[in-house]
Protein backbone atom coordinates (compact mmCIF):
# COMPACT_ATOMS: atom_id res chain seq x y z
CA UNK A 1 13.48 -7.21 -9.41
CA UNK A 2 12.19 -3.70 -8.09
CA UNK A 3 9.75 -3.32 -5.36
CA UNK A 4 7.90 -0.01 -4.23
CA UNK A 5 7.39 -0.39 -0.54
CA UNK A 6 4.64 2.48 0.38
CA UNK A 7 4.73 3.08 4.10
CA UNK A 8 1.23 5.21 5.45
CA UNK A 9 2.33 5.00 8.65
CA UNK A 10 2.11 8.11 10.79
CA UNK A 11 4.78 7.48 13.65
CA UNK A 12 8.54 7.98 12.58
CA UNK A 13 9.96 4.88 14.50
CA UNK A 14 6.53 2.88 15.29
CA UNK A 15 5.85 -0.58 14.19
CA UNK A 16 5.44 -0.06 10.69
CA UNK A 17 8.59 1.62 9.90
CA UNK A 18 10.19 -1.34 11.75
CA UNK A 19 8.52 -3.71 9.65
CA UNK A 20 9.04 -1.72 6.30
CA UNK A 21 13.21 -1.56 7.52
CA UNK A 22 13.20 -5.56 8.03
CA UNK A 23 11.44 -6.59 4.42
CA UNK A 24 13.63 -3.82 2.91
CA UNK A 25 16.36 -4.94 4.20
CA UNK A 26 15.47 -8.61 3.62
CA UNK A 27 14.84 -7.96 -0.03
CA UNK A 28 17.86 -6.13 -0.51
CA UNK A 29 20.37 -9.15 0.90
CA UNK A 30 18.52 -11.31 -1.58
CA UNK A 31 19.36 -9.08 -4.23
CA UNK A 32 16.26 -7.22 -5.39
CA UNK A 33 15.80 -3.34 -5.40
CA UNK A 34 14.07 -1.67 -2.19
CA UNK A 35 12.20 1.85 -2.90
CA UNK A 36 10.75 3.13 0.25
CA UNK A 37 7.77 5.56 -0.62
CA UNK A 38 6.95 7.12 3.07
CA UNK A 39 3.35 8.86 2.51
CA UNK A 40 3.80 10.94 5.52
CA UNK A 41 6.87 12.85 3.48
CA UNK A 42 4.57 13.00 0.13
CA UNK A 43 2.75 16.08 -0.89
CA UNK A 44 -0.84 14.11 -2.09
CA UNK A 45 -3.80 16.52 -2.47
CA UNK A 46 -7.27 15.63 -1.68
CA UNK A 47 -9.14 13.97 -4.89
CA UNK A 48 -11.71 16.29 -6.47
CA UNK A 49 -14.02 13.44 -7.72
CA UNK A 50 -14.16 15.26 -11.11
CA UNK A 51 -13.26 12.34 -13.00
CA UNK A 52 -11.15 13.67 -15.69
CA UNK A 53 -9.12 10.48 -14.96
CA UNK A 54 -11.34 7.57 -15.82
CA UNK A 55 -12.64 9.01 -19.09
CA UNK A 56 -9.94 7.70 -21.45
CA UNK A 57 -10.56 3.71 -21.77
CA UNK A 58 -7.41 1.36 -22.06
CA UNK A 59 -4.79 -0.32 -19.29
CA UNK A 60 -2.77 2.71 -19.03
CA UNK A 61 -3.43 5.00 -15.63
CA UNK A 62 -5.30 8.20 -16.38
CA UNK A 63 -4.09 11.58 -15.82
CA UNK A 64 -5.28 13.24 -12.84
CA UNK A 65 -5.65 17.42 -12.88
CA UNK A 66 -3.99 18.08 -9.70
CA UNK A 67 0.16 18.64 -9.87
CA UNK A 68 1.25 17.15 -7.00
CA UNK A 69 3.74 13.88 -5.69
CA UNK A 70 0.73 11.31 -7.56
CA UNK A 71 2.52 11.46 -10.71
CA UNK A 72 6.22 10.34 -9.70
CA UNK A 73 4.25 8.11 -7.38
CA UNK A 74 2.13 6.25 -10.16
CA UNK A 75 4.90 6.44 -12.65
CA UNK A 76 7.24 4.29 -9.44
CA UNK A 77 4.39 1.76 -9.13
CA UNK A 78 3.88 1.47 -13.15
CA UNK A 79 7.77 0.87 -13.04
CA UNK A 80 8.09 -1.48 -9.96
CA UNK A 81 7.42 -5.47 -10.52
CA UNK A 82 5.97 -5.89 -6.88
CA UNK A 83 5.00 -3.89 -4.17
CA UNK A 84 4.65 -3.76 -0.62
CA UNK A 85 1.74 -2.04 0.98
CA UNK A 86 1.97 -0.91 4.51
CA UNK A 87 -0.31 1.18 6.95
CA UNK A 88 -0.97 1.54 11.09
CA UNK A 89 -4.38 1.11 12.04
CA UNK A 90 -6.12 4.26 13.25
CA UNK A 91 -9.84 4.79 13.65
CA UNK A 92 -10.14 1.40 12.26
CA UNK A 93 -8.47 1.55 9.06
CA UNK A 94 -5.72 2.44 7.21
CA UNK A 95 -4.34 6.16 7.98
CA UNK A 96 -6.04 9.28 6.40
CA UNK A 97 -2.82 9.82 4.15
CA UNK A 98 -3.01 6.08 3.11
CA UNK A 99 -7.02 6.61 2.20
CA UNK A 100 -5.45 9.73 0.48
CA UNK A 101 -3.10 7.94 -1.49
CA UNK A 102 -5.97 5.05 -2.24
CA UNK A 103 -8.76 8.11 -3.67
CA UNK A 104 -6.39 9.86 -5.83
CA UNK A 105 -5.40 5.96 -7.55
CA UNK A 106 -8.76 5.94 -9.63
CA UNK A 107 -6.53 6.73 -12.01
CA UNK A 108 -6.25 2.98 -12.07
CA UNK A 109 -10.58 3.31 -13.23
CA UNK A 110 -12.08 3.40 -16.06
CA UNK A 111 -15.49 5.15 -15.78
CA UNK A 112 -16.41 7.73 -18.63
CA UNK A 113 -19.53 9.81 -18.15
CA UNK A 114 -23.07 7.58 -18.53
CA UNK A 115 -21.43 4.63 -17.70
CA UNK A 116 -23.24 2.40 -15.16
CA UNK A 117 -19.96 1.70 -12.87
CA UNK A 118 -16.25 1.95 -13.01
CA UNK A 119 -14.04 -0.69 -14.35
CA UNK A 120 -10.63 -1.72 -13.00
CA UNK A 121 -8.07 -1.02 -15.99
CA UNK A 122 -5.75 -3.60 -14.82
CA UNK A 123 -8.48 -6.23 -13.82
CA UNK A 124 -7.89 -8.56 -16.32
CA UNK A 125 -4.60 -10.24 -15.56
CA UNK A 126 -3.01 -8.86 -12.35
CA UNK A 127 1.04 -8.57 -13.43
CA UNK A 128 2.63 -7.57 -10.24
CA UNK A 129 2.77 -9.49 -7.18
CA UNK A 130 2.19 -7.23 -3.50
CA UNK A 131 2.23 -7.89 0.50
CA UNK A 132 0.69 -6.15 2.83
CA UNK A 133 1.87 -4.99 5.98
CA UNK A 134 -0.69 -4.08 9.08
CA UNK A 135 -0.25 -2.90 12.49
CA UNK A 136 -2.52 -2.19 15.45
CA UNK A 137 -2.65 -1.28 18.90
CA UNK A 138 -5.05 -3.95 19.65
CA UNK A 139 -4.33 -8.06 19.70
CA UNK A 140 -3.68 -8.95 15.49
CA UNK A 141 -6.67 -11.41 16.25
CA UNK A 142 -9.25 -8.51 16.34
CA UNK A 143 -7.38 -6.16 13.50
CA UNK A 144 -7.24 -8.72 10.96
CA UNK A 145 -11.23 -9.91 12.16
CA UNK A 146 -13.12 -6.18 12.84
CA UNK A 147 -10.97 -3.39 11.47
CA UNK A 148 -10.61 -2.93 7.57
CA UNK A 149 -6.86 -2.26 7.61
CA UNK A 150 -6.11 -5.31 5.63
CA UNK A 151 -9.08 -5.17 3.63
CA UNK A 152 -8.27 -1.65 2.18
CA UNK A 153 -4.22 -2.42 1.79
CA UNK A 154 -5.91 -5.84 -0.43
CA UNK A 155 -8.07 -3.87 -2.15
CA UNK A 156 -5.45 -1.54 -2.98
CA UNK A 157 -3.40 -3.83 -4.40
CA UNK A 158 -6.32 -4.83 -6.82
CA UNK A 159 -6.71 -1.47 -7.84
CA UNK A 160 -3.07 -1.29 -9.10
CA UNK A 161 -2.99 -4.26 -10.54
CA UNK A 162 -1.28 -6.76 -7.97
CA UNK A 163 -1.98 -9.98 -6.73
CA UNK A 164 -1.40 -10.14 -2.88
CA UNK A 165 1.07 -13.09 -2.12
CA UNK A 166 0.69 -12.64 1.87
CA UNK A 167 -0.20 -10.27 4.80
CA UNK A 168 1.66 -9.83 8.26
CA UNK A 169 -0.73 -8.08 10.97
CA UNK A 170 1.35 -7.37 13.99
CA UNK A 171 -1.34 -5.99 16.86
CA UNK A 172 -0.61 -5.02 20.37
CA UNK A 173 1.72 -1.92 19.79
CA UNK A 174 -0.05 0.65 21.99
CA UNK A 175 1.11 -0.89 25.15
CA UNK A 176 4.72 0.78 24.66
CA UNK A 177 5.89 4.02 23.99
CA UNK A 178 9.10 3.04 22.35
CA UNK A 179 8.28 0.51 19.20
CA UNK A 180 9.71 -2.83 19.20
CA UNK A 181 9.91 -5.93 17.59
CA UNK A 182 10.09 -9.47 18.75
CA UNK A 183 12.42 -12.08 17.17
CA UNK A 184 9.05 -13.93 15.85
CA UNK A 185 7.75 -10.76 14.35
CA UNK A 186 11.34 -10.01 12.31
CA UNK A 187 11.28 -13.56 11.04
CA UNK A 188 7.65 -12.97 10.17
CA UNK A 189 8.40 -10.21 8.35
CA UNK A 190 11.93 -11.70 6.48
CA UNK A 191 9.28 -14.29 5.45
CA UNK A 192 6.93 -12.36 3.89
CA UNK A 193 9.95 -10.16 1.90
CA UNK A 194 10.63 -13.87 0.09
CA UNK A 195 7.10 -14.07 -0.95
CA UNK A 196 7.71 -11.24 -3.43
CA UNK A 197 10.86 -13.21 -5.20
């Protein structure tokens, strides 16, 4: 089994690289392939909204205009059976490079000029399975209830044509300046790595 693990995290050491290390090293002992995708590394331009992408109908993604790190990053996730979608809360949601990442995937749309609204082109019968990952400096309680973190990471998922199998939201990570895990959250996050196999 292969699993893309995208990271949007901005903090090199924070929470969410700690959680990302602990599912891929979870899936890895259990014997499946682990390809971290860290956005913050990624050369992703800002989407145009020209469209050229969702004109051609059918399952396959579209082909966006810019030349840029989207391509090898659609071709991983067309080639990956599950994924794992990760992002830090800031301003409420997922990072600006995640939302990045999420605008320029309407490749995964199929809207061609006088049609009424877009359609998904993997809608029909989701073949991958994804889980999300979602940190916060507030208590999880209140990230998972009033910010859209896990909302957008789902809804991402459905874009690409995943089913989400589970969500960790680990909250409270402000109050050090040095990230760290408890024992709970590692085991929390080893669990959520076996939801993918």
């Amino acid at each position: 089994m292969r699993v893309l693990i995208i990271n949007g995290s901005y903090r090199k050491g924070g929470a969410t690289d700690l959680l990302v290390d602990v599912v891929e090293r979870t899936l890895k002992a259990r014997g499946a392939e682990a390809d971290v995708l860290t956005l913050r590394g990624e050369d992703i331009g800002f989407c145009t909204n020209c469209r050229a992408c969702m004109q051609k109908p059918g399952e396959a993604p579209g082909e966006c205009v810019l030349r840029d790190a989207m391509q090898d990053i659609v071709q991983r996730i067309e080639a990956c059976d599950a994924l794992v979608l990760a992002s830090s809360t800031n301003a409420g949601s997922v990072t600006a490079i995640f939302r990045r990442l999420i605008e320029r995937l309407v490749v995964y749309c199929c809207w061609p000029w006088g049609m009424p609204a877009p359609k998904y082109r993997k809608a029909a019968a989701p073949k991958k399975k994804a889980v999300l990952i979602a940190t916060c400096g507030a208590p999880a309680i209140l990230g998972r209830l009033v910010f859209s973190t896990q909302r957008q990471l789902a809804a991402t998922a459905k874009l690409v044509g995943a089913s989400v199998r589970g969500a960790l939201f680990v909250g409270l990570q402000a109050q050090k300046p040095i990230a760290q895990l408890s024992p709970s959250e590692i085991r929390r996050a080893e669990r959520l790595a076996e939801k993918l196999l």
